[in-house]
Each structure stands twice: as structure tokens, then as C-alpha cells.
PDB file of N, CA and C in Angstrom:
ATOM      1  N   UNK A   1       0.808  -1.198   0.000  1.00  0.00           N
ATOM      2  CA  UNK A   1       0.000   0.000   0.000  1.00  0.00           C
ATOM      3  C   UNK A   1       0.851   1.261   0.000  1.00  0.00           C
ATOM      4  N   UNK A   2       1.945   1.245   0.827  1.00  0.00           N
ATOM      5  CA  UNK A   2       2.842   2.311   0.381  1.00  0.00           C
ATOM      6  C   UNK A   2       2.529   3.438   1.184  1.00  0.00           C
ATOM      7  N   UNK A   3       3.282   4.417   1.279  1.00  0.00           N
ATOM      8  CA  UNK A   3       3.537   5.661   2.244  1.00  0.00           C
ATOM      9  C   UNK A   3       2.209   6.505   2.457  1.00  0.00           C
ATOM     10  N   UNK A   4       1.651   6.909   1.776  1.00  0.00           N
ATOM     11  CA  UNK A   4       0.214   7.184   1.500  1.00  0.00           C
ATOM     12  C   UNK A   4      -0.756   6.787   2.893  1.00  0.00           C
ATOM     13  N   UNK A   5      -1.413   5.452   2.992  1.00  0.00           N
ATOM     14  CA  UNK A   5      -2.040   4.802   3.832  1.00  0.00           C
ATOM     15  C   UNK A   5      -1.255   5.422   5.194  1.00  0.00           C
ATOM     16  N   UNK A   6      -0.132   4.969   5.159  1.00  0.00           N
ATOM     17  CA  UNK A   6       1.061   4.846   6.344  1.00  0.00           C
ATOM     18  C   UNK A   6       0.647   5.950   6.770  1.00  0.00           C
ATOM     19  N   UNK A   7       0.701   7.459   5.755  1.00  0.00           N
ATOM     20  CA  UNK A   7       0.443   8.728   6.558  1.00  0.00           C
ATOM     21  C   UNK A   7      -0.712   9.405   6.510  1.00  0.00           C
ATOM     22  N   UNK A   8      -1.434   9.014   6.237  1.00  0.00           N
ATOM     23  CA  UNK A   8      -3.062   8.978   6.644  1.00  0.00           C
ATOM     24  C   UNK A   8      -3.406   8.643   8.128  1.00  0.00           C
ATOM     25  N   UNK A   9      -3.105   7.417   8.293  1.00  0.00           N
ATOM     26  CA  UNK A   9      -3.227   6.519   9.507  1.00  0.00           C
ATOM     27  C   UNK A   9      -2.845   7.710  10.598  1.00  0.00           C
ATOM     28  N   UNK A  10      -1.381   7.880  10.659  1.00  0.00           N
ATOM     29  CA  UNK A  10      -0.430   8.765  11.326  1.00  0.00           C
ATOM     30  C   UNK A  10      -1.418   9.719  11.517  1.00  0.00           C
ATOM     31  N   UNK A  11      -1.814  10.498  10.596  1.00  0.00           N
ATOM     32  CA  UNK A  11      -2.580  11.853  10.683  1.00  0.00           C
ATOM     33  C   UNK A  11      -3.626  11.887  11.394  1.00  0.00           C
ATOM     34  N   UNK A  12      -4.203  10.573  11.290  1.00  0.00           N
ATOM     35  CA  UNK A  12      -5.250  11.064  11.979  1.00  0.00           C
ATOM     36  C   UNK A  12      -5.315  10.653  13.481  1.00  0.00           C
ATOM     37  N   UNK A  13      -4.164   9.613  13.757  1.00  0.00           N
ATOM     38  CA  UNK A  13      -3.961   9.257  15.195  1.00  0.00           C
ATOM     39  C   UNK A  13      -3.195  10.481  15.833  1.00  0.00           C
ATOM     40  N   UNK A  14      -2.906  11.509  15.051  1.00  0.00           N
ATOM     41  CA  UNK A  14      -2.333  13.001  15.255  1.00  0.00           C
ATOM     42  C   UNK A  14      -3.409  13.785  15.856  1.00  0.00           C
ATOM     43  N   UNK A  15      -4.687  13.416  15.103  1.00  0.00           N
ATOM     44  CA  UNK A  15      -5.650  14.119  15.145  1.00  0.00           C
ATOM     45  C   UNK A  15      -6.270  14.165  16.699  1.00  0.00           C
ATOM     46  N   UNK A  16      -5.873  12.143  16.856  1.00  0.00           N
ATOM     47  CA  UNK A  16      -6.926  11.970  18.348  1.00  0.00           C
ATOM     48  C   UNK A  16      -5.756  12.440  19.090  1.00  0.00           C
ATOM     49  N   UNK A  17      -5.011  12.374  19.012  1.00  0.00           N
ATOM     50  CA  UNK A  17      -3.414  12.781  20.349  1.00  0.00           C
ATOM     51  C   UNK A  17      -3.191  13.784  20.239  1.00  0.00           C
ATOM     52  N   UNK A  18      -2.934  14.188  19.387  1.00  0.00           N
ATOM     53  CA  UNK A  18      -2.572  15.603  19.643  1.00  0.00           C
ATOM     54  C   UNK A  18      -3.829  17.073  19.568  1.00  0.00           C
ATOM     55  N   UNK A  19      -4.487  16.881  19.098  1.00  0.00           N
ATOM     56  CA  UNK A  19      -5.778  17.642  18.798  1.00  0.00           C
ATOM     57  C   UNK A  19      -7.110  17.374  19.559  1.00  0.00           C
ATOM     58  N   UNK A  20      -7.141  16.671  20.124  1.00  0.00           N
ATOM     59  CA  UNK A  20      -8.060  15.672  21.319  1.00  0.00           C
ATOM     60  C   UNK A  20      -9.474  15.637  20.102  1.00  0.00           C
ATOM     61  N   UNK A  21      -9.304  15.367  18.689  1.00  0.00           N
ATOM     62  CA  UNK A  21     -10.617  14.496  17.950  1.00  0.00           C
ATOM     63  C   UNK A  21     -10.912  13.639  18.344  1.00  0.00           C
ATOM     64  N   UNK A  22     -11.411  12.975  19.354  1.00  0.00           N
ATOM     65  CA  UNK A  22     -11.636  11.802  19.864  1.00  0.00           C
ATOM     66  C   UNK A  22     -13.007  11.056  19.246  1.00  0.00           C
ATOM     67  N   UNK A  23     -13.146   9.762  19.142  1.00  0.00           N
ATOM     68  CA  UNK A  23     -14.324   9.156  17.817  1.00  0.00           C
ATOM     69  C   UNK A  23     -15.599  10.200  19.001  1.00  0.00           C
ATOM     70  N   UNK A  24     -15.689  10.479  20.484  1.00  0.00           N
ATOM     71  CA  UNK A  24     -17.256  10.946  21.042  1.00  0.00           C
ATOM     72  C   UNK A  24     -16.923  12.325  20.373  1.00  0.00           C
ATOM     73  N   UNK A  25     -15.884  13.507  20.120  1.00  0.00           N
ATOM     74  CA  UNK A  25     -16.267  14.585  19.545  1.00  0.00           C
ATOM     75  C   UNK A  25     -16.646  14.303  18.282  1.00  0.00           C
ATOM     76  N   UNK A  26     -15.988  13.506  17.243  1.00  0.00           N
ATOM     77  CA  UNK A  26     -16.462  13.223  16.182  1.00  0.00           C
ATOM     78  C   UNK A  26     -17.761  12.950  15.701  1.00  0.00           C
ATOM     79  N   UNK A  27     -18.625  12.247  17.037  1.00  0.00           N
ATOM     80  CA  UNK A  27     -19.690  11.764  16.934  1.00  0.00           C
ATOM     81  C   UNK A  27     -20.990  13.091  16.727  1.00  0.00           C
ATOM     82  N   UNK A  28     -20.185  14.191  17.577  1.00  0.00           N
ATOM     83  CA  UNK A  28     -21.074  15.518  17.505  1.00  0.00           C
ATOM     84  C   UNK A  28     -20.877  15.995  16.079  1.00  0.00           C
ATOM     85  N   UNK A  29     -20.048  15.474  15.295  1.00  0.00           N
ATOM     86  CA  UNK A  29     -20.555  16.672  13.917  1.00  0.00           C
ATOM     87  C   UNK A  29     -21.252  15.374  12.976  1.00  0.00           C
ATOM     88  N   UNK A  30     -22.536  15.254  13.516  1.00  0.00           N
ATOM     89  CA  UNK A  30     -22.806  14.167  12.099  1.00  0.00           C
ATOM     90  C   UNK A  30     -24.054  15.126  10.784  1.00  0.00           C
ATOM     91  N   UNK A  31     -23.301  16.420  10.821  1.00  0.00           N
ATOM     92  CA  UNK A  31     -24.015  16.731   9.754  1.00  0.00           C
ATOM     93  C   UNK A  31     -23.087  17.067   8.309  1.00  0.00           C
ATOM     94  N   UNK A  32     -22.313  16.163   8.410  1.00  0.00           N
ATOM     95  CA  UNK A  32     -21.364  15.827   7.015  1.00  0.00           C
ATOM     96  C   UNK A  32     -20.305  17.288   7.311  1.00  0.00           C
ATOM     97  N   UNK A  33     -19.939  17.560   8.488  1.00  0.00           N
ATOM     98  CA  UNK A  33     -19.122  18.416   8.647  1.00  0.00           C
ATOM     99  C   UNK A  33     -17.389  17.906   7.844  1.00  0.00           C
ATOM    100  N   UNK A  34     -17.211  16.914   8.705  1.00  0.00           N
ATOM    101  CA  UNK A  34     -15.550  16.135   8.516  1.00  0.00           C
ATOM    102  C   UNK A  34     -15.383  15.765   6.835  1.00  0.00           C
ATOM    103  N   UNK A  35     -16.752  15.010   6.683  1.00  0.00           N
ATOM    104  CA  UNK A  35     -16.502  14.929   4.888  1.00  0.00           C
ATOM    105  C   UNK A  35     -16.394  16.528   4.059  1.00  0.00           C
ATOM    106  N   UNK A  36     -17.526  17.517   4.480  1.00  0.00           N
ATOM    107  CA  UNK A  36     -16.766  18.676   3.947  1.00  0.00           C
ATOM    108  C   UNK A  36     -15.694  19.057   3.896  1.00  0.00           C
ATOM    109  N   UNK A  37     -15.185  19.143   5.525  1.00  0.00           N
ATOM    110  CA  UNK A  37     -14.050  19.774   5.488  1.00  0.00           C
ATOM    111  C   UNK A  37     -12.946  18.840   4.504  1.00  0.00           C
ATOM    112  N   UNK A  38     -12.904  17.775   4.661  1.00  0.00           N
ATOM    113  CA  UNK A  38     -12.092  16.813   2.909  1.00  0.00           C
ATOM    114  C   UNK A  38     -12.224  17.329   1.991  1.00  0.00           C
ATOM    115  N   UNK A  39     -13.173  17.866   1.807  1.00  0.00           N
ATOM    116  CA  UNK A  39     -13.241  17.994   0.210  1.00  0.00           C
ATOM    117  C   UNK A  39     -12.909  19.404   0.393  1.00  0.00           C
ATOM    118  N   UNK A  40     -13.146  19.926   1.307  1.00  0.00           N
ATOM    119  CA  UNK A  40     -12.117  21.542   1.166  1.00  0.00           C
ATOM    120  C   UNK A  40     -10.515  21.567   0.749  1.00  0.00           C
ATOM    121  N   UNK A  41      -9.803  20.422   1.558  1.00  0.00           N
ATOM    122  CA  UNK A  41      -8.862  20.515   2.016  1.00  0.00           C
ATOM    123  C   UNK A  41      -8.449  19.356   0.373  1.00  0.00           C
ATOM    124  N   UNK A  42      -9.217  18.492  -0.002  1.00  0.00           N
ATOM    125  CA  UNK A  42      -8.861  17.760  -1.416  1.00  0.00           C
ATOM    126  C   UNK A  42      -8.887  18.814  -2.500  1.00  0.00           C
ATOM    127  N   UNK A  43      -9.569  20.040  -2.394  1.00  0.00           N
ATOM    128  CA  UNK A  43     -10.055  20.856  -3.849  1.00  0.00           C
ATOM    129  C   UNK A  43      -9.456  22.416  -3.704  1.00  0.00           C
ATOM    130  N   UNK A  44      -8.115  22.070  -4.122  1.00  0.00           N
ATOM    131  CA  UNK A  44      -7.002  23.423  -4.074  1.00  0.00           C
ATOM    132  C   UNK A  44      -7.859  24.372  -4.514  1.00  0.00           C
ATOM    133  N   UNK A  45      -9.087  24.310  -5.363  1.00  0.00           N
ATOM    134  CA  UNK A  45      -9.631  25.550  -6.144  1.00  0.00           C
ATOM    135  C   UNK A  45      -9.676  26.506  -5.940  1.00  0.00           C
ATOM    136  N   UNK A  46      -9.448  27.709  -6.046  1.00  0.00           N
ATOM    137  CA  UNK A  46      -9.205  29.258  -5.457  1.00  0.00           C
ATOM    138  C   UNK A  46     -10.478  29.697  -5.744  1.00  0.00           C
ATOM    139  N   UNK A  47     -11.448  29.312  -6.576  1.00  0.00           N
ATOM    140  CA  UNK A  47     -12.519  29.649  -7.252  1.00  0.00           C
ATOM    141  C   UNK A  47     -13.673  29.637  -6.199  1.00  0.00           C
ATOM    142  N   UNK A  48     -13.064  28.641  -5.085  1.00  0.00           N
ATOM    143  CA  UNK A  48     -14.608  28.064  -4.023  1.00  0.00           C
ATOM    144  C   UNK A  48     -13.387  28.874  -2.693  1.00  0.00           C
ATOM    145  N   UNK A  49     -12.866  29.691  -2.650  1.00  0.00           N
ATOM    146  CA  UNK A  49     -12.379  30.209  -1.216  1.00  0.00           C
ATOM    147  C   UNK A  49     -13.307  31.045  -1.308  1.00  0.00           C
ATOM    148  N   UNK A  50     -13.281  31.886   0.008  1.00  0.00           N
ATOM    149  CA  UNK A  50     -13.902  33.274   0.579  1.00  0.00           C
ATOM    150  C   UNK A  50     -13.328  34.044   1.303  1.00  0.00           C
ATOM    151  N   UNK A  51     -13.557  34.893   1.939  1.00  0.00           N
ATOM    152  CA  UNK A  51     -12.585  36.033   2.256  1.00  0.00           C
ATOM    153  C   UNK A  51     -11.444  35.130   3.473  1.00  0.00           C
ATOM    154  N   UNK A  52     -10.478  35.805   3.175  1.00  0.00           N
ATOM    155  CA  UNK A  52      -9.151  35.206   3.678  1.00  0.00           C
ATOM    156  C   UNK A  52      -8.463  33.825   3.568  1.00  0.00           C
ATOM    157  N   UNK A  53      -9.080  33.411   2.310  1.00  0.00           N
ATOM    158  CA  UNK A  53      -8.567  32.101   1.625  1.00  0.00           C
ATOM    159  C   UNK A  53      -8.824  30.980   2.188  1.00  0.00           C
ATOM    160  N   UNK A  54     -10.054  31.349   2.644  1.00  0.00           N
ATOM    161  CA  UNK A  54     -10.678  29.853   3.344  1.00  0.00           C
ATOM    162  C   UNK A  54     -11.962  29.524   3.010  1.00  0.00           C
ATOM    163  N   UNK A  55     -11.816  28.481   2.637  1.00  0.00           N
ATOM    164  CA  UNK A  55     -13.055  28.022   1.554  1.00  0.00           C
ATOM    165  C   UNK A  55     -14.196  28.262   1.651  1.00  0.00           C
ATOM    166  N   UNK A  56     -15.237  28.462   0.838  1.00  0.00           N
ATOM    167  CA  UNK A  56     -16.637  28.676   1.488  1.00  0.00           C
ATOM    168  C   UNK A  56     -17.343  28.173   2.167  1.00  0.00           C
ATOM    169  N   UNK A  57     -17.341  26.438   1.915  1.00  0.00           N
ATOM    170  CA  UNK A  57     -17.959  25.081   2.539  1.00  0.00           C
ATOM    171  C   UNK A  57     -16.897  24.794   3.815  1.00  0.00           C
ATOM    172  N   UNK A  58     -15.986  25.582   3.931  1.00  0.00           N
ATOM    173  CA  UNK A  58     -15.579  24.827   5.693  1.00  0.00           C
ATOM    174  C   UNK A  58     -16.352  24.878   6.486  1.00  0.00           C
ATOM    175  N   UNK A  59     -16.260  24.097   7.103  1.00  0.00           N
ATOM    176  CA  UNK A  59     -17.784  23.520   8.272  1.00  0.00           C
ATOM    177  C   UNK A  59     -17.036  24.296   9.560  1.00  0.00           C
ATOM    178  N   UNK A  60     -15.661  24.716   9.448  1.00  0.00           N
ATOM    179  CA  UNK A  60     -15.866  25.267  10.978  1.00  0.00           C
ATOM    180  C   UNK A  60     -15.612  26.662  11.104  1.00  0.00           C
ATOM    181  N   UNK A  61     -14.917  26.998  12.566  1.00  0.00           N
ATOM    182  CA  UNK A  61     -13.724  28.764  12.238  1.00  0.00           C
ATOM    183  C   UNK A  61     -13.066  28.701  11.637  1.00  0.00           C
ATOM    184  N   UNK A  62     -12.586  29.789  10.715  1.00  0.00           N
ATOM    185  CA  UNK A  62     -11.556  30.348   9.714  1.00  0.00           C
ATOM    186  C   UNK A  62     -10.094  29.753  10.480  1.00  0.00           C
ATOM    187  N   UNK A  63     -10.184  29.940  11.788  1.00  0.00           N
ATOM    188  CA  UNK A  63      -8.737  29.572  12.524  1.00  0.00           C
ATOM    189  C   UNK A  63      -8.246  27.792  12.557  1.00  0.00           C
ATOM    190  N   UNK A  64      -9.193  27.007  12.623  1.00  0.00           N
ATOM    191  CA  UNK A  64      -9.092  25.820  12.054  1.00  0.00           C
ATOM    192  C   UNK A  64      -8.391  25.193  10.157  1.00  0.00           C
ATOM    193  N   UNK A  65      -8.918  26.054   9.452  1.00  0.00           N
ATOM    194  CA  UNK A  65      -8.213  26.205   8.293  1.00  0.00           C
ATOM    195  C   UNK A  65      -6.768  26.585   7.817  1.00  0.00           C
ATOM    196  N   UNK A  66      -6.302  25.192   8.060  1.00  0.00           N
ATOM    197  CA  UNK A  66      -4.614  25.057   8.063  1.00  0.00           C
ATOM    198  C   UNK A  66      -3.675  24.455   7.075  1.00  0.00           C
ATOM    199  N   UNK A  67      -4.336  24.985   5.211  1.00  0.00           N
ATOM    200  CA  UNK A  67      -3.944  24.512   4.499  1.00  0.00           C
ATOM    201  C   UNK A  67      -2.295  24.234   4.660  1.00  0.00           C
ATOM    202  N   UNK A  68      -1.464  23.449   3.748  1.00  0.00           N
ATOM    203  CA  UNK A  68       0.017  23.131   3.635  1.00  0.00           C
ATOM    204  C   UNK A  68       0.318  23.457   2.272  1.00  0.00           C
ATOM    205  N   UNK A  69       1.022  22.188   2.275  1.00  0.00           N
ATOM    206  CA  UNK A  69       1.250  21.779   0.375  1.00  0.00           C
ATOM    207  C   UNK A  69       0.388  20.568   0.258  1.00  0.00           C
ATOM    208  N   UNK A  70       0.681  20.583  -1.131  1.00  0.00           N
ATOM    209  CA  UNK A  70      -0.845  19.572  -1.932  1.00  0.00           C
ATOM    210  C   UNK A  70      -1.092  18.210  -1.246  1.00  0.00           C
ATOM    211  N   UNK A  71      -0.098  17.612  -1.417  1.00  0.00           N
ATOM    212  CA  UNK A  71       0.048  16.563  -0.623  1.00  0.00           C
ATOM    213  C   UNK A  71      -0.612  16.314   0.514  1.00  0.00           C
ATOM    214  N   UNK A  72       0.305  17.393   1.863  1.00  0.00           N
ATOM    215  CA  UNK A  72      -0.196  17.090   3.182  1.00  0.00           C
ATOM    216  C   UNK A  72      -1.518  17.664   3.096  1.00  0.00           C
ATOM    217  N   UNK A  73      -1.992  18.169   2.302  1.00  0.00           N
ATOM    218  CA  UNK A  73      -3.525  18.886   2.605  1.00  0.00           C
ATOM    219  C   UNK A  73      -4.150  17.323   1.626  1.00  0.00           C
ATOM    220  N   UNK A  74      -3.927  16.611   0.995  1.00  0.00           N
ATOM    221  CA  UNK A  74      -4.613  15.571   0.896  1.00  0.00           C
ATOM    222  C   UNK A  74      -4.527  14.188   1.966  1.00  0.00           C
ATOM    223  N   UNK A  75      -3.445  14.392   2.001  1.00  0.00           N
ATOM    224  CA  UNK A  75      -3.801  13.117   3.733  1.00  0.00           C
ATOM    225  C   UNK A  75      -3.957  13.872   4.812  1.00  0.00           C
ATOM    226  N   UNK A  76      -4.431  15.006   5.708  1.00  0.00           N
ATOM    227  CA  UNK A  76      -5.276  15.633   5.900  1.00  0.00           C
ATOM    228  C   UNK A  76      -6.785  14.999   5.238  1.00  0.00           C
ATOM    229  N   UNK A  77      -6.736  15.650   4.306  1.00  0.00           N
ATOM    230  CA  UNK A  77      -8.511  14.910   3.786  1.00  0.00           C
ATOM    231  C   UNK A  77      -8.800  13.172   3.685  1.00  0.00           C
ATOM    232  N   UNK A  78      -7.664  12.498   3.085  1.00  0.00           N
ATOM    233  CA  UNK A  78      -8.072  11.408   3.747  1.00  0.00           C
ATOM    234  C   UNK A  78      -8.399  10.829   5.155  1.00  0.00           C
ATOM    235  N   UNK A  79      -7.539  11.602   6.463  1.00  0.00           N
ATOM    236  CA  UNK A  79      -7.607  11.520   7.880  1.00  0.00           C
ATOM    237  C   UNK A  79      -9.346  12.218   8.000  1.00  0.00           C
ATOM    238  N   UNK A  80      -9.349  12.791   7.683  1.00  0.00           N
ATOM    239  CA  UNK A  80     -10.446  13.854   7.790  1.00  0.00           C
ATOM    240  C   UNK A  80     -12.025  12.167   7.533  1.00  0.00           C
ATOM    241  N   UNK A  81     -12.041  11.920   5.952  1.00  0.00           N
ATOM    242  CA  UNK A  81     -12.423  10.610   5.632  1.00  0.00           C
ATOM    243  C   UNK A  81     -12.647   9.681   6.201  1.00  0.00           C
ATOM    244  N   UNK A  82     -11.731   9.033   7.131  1.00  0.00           N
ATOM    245  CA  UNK A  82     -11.715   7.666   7.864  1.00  0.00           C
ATOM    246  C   UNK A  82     -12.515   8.349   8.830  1.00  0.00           C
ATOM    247  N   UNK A  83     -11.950  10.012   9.505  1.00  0.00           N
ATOM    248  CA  UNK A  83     -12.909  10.086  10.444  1.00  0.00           C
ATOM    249  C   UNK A  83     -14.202   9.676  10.798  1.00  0.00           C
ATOM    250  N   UNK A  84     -14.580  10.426   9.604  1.00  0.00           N
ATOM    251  CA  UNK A  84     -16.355  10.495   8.815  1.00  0.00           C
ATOM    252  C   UNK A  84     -17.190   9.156   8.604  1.00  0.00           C
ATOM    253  N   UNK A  85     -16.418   8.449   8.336  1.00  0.00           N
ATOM    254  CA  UNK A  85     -16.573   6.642   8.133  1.00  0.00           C
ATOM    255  C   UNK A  85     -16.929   5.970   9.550  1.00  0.00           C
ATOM    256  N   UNK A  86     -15.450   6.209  10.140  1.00  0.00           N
ATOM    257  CA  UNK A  86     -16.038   5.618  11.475  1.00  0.00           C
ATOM    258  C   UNK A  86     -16.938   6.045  12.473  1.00  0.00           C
ATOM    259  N   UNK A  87     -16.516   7.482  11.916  1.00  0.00           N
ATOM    260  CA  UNK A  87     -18.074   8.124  12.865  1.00  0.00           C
ATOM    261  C   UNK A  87     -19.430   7.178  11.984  1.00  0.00           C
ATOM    262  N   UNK A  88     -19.904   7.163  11.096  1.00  0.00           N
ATOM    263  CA  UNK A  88     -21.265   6.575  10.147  1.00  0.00           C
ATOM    264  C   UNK A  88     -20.452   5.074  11.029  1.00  0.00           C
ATOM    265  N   UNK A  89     -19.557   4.459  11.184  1.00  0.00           N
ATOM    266  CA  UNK A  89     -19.854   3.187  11.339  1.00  0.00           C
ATOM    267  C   UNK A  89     -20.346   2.947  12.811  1.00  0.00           C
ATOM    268  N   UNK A  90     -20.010   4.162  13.830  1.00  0.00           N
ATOM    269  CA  UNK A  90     -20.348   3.688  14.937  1.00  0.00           C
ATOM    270  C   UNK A  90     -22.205   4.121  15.147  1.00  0.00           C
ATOM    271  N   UNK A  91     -22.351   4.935  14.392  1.00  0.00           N
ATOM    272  CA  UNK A  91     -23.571   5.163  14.404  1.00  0.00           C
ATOM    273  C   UNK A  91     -24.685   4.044  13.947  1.00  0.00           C
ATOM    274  N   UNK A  92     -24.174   3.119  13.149  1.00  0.00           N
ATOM    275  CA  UNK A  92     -24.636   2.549  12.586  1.00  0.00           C
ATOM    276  C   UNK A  92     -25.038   1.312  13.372  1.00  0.00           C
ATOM    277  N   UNK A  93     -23.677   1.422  14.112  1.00  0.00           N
ATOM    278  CA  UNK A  93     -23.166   0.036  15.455  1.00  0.00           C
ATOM    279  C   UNK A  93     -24.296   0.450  16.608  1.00  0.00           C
ATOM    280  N   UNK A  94     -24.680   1.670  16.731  1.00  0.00           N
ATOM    281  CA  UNK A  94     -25.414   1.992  17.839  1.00  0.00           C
ATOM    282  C   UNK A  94     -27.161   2.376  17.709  1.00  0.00           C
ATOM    283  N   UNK A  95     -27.161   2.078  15.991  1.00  0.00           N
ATOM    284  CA  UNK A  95     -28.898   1.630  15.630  1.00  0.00           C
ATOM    285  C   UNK A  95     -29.516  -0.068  15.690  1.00  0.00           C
ATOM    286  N   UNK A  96     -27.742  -0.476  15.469  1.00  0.00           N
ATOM    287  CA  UNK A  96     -28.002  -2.204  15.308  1.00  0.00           C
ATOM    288  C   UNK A  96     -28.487  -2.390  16.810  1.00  0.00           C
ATOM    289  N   UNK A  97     -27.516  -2.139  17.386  1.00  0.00           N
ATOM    290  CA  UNK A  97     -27.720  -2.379  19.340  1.00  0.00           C
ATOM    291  C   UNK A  97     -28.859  -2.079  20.236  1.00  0.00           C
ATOM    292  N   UNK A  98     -29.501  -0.835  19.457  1.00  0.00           N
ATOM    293  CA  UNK A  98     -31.038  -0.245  19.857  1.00  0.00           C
ATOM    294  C   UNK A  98     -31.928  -1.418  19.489  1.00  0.00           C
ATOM    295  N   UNK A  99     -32.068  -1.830  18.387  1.00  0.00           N
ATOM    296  CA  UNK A  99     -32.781  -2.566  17.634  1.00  0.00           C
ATOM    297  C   UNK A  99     -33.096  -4.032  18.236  1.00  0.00           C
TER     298      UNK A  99
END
């Protein structure tokens, strides 16, 4: 799979350690916040920013918006991704369990 995966993974265990994203805060944005913010952070487009070069669709504060280079702003969005996933999977885990 190659370096890619490797630093995805990294990023986003960055995310829960060092940034305290933990899967229960994650669980509070289930209105497709984390998948936006991916596709902010996947779509260099200058065309979809807004004032002070931060995209229009970011789901959060302007001060959260911490573009890089192309790269790290795409594993960023993949970390961002898995988030979003496992958040939908635990949700999903916790309609089966109701049920």
C-alpha cells in the first residue's frame, strides 16, 4: 500500500493525540461536517475560497483552516475521511444495538 495509507493513519492518530478528535467529539458533527471539510482541504480551487482564503464550505472557524502543500492537505482529507466513516460506522453500530 505504500507511504500514503502509512500517513493517513499517522494523521489522523495526530488528530486523536494531539488535537483531542476523539471518535465521542467526532460523533457531535454528524451533519457531514468532517466529509466537507475533505473535500475543502482535497479541492485546491481558489474559485470556491472566501474572504481570507478559506473556503466557502468549511464547516468550521476560519482559525481551524490550516492549508500546507498539496500533498499534506490531501492526507489531511483522507484523515479527515476515515474520520467520517467511522463516525457513520459507529452510528450505525449503535442503531443495530437499539434494535
Amino acid at each position: 500500500m505504500g507511504d500514503a495509507l502509512n500517513d493517513i493513519a499517522a494523521e489522523r492518530k495526530r488528530q486523536i493525540e494531539v488535537e483531542g478528535w476523539t471518535p465521542e467529539h467526532d460523533d457531535e458533527h454528524s451533519g457531514g461536517e468532517m466529509g466537507m471539510a475533505a473535500a475543502c482541504y482535497a479541492d485546491p480551487s481558489p474559485s470556491k475560497w472566501g474572504a481570507g482564503g478559506v473556503p466557502i464550505a468549511w464547516p468550521w472557524k476560519s482559525n481551524w483552516w490550516k492549508p500546507r502543500d498539496r500533498r499534506r492537505d490531501l492526507v489531511r482529507a483522507g484523515a479527515l475521511i476515515v474520520a467520517e466513516i467511522e463516525r457513520l460506522d459507529r452510528a450505525e453500530a449503535a442503531k443495530a444495538d437499539a434494535a
